[in-house]
PDB file of N, CA and C in Angstrom:
ATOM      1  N   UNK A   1       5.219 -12.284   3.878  1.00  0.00           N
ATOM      2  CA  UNK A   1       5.460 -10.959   3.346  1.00  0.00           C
ATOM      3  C   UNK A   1       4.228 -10.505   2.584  1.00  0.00           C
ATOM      4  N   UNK A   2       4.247  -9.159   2.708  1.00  0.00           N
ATOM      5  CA  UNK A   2       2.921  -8.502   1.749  1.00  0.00           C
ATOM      6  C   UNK A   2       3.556  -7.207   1.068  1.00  0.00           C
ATOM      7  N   UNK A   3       3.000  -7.244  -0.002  1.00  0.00           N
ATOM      8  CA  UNK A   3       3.731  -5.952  -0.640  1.00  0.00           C
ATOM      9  C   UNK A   3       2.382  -5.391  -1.311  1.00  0.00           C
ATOM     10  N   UNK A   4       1.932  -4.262  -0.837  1.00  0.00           N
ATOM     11  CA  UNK A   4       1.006  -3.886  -1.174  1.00  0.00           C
ATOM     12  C   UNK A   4       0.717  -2.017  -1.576  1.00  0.00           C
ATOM     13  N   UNK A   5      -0.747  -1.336  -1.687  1.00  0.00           N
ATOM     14  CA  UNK A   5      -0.518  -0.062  -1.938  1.00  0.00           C
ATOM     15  C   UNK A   5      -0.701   0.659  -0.156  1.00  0.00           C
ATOM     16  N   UNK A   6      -0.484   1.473  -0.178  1.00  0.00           N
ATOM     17  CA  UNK A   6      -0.742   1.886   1.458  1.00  0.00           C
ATOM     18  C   UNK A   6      -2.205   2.710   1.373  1.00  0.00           C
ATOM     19  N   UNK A   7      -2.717   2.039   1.895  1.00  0.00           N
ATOM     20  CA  UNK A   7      -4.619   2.385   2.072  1.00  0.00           C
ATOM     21  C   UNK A   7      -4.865   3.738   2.632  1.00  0.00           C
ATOM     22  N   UNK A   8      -3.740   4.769   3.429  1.00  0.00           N
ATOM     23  CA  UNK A   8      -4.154   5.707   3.732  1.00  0.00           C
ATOM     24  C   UNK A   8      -4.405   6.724   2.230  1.00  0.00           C
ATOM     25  N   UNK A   9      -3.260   6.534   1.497  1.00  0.00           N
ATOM     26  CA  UNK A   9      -3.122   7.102   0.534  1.00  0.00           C
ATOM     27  C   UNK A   9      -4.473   6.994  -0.476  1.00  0.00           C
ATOM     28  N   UNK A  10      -4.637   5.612  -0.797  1.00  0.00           N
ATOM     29  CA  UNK A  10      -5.767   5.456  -2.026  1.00  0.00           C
ATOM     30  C   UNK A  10      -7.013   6.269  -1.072  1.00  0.00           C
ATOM     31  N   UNK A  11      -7.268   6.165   0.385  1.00  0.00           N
ATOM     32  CA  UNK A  11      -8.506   6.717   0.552  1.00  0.00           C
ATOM     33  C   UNK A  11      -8.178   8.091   0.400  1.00  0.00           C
ATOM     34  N   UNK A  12      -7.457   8.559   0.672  1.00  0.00           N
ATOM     35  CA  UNK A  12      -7.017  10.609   0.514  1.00  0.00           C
ATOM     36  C   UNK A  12      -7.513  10.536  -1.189  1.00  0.00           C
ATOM     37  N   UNK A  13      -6.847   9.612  -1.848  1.00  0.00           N
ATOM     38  CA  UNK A  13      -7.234   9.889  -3.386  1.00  0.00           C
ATOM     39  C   UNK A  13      -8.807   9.977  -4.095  1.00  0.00           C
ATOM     40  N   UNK A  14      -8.852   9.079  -3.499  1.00  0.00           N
ATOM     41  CA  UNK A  14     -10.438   8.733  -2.909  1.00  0.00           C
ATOM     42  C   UNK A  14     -11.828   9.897  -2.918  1.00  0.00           C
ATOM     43  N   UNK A  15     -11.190  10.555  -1.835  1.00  0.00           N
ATOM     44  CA  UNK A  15     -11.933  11.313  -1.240  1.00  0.00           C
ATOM     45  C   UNK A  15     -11.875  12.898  -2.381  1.00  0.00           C
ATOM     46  N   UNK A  16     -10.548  12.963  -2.491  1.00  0.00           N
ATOM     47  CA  UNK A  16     -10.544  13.795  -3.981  1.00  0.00           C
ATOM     48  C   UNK A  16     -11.456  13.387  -4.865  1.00  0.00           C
ATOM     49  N   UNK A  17     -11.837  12.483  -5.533  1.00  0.00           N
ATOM     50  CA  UNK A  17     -12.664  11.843  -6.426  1.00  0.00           C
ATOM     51  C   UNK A  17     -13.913  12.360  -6.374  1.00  0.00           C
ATOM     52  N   UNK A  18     -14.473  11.716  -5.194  1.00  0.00           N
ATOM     53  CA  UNK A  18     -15.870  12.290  -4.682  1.00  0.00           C
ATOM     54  C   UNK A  18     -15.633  14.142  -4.367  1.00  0.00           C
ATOM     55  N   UNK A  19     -14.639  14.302  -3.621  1.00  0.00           N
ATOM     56  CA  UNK A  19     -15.023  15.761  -3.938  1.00  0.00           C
ATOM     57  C   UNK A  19     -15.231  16.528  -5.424  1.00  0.00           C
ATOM     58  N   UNK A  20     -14.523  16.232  -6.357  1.00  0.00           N
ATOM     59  CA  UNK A  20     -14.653  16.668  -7.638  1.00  0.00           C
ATOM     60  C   UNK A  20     -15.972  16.196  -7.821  1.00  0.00           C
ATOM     61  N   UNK A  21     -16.279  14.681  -8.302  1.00  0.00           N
ATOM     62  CA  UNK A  21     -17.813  14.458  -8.396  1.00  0.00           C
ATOM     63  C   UNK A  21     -18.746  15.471  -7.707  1.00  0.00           C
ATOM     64  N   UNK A  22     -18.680  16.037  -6.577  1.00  0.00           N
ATOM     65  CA  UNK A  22     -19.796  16.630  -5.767  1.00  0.00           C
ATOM     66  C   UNK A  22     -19.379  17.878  -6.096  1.00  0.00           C
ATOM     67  N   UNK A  23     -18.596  18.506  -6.644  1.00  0.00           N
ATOM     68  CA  UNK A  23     -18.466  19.585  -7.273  1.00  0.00           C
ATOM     69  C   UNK A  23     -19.380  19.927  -8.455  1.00  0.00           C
ATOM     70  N   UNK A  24     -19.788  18.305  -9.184  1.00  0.00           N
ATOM     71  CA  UNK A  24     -20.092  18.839 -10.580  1.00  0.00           C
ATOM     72  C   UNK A  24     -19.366  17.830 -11.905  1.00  0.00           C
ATOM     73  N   UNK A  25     -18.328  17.367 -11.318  1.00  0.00           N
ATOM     74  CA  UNK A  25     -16.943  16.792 -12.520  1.00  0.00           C
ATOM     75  C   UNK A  25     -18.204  15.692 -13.104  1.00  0.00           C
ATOM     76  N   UNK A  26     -17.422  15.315 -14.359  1.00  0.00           N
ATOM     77  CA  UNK A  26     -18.704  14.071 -14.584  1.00  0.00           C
ATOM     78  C   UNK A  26     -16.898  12.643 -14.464  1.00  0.00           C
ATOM     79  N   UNK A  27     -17.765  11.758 -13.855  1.00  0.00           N
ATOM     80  CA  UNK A  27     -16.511  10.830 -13.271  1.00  0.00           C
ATOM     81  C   UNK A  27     -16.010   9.990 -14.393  1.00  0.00           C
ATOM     82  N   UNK A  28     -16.586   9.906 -15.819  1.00  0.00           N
ATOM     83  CA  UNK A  28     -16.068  10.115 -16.934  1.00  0.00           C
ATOM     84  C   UNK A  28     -15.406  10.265 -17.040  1.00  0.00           C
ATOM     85  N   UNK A  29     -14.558  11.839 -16.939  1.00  0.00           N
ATOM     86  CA  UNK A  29     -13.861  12.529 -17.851  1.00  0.00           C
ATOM     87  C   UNK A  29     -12.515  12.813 -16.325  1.00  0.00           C
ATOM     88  N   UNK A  30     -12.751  11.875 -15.435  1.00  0.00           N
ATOM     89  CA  UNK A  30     -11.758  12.234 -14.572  1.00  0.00           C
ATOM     90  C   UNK A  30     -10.661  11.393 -14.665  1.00  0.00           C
ATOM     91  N   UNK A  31      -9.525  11.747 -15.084  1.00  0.00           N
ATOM     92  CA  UNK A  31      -8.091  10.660 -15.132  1.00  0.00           C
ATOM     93  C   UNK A  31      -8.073   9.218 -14.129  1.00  0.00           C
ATOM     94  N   UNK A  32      -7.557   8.387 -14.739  1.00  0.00           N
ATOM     95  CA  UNK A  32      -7.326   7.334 -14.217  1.00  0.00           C
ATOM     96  C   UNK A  32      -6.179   7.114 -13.106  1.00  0.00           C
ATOM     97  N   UNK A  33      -6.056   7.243 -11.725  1.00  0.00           N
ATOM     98  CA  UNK A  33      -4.820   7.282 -11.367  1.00  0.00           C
ATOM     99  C   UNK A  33      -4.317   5.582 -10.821  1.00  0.00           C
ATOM    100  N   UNK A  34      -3.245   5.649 -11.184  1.00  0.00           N
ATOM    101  CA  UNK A  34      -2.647   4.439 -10.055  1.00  0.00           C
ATOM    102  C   UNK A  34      -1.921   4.523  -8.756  1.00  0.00           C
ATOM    103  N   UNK A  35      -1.735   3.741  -8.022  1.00  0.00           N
ATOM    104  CA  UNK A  35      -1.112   3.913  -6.576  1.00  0.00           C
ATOM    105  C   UNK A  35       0.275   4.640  -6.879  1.00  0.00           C
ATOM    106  N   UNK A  36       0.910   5.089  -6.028  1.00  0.00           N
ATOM    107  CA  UNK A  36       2.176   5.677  -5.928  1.00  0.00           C
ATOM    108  C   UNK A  36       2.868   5.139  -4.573  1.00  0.00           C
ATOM    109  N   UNK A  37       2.381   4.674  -3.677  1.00  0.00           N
ATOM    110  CA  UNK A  37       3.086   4.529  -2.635  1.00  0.00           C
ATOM    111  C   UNK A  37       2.506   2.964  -2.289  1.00  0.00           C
ATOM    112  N   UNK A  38       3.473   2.130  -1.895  1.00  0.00           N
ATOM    113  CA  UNK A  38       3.637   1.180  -1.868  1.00  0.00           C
ATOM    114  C   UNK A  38       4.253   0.385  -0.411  1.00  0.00           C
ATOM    115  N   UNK A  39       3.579  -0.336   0.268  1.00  0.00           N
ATOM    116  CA  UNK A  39       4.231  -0.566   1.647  1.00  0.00           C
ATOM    117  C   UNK A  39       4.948  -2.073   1.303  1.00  0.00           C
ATOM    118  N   UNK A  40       5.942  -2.611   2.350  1.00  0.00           N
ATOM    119  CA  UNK A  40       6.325  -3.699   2.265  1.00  0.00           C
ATOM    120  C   UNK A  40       6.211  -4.475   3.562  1.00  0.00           C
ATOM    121  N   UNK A  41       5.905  -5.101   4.165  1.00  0.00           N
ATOM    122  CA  UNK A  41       5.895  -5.912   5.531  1.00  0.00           C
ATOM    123  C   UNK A  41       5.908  -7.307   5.802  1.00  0.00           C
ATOM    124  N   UNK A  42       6.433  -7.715   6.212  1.00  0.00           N
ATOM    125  CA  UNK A  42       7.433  -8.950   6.593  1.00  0.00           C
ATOM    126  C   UNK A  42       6.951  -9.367   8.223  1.00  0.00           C
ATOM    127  N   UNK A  43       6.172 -10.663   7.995  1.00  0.00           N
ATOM    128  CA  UNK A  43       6.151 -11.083   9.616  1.00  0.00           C
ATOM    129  C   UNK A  43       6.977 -12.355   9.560  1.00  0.00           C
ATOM    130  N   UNK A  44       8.311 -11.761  10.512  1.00  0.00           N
ATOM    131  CA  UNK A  44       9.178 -12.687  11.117  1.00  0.00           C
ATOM    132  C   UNK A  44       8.548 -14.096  11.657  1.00  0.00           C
ATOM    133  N   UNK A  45       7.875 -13.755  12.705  1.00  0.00           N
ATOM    134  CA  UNK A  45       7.247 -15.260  13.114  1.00  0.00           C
ATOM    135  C   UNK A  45       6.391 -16.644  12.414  1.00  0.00           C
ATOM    136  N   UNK A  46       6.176 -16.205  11.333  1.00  0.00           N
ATOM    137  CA  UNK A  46       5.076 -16.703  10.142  1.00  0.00           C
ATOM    138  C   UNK A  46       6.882 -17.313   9.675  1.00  0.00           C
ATOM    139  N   UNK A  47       7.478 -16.719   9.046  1.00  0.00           N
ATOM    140  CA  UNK A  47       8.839 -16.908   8.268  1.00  0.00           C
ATOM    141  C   UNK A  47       9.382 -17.887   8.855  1.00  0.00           C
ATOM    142  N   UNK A  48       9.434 -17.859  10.533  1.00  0.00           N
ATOM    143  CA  UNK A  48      10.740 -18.672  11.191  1.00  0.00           C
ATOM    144  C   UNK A  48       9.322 -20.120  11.026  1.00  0.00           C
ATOM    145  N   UNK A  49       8.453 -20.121  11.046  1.00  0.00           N
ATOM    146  CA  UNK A  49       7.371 -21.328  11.672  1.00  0.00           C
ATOM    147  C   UNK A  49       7.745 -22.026  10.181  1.00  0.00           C
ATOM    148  N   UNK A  50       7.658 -21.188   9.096  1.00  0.00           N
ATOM    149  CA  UNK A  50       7.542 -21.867   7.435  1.00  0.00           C
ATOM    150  C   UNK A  50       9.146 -22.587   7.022  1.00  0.00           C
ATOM    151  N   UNK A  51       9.657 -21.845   8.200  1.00  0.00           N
ATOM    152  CA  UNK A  51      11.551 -22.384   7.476  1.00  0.00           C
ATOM    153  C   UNK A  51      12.349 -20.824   7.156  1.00  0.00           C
ATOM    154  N   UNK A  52      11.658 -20.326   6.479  1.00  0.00           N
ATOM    155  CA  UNK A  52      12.045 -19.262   5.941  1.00  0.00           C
ATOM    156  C   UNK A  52      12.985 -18.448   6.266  1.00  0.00           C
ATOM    157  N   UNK A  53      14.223 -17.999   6.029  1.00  0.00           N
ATOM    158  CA  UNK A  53      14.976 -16.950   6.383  1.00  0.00           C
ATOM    159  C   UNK A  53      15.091 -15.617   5.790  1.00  0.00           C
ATOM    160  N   UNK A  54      14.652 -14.663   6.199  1.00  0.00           N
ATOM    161  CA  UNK A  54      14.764 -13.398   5.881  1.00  0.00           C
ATOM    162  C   UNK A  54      15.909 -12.961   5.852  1.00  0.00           C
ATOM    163  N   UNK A  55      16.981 -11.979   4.567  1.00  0.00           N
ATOM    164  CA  UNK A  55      17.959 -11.464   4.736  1.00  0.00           C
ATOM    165  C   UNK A  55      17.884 -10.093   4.980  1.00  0.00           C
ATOM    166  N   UNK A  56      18.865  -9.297   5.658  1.00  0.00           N
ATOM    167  CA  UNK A  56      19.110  -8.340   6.552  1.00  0.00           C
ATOM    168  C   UNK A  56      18.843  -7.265   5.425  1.00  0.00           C
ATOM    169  N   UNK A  57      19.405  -7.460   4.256  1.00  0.00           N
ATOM    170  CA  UNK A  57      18.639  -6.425   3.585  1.00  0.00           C
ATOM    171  C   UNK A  57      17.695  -6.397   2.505  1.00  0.00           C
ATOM    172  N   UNK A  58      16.651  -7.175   2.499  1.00  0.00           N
ATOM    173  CA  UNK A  58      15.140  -7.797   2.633  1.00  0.00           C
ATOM    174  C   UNK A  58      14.604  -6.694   4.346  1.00  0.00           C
ATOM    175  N   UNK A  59      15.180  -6.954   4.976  1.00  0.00           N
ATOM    176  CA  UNK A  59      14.637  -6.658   6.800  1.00  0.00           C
ATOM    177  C   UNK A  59      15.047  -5.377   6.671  1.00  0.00           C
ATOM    178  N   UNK A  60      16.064  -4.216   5.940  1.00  0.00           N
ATOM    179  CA  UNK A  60      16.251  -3.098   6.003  1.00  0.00           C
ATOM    180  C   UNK A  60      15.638  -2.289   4.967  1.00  0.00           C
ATOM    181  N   UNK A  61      15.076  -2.778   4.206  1.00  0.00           N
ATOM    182  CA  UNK A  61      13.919  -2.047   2.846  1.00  0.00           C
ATOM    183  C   UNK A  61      12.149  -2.115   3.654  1.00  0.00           C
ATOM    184  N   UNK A  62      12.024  -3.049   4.464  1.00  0.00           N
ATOM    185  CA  UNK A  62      10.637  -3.514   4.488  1.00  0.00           C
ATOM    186  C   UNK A  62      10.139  -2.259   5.475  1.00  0.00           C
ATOM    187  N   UNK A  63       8.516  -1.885   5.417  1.00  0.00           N
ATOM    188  CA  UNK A  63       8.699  -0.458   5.863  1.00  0.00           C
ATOM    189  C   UNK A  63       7.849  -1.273   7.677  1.00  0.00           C
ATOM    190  N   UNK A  64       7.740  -2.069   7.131  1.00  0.00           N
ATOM    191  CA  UNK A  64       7.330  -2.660   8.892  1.00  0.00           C
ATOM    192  C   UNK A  64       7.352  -4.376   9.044  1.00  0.00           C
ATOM    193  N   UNK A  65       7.513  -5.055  10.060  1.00  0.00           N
ATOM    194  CA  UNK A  65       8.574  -6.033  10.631  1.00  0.00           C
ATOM    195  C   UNK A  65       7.713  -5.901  11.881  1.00  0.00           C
ATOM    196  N   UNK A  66       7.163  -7.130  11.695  1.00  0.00           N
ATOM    197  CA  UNK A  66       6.332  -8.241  12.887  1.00  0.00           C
ATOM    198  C   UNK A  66       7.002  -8.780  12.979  1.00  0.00           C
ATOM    199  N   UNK A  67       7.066  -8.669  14.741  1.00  0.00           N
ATOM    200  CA  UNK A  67       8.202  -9.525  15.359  1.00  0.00           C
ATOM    201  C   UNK A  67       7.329 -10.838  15.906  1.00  0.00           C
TER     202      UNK A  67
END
């Protein structure tokens, strides 16, 4: 399992950043943000090889599931 931030997002945030910077902003005085969106993913086959059993709702929250 990995529970992590979802990378499309931090780069969109990202790219805001540098646009303000290239505006002029001084990167100083620009707020600190943290992630907001958060993925969860679960590879089944890694799980069954370790022992591991995944429950069904563990498997119905996770936003993607390697089969």
């Amino acid at each position: 399992m990995a529970y992590g931030v979802e990378a499309d997002d931090m780069m969109r945030r990202s790219a805001d950043y540098v646009d303000r910077i290239l505006k002029g902003a001084m990167p100083g005085d620009l707020p600190v943000q943290q992630p907001t969106k958060f993925i969860l993913v679960i590879n089944m086959k890694t799980a069954k090889a370790l022992g591991i059993t995944i429950g069904p709702s563990l498997l119905a929250i996770a936003d993607e599931v390697i089969e």
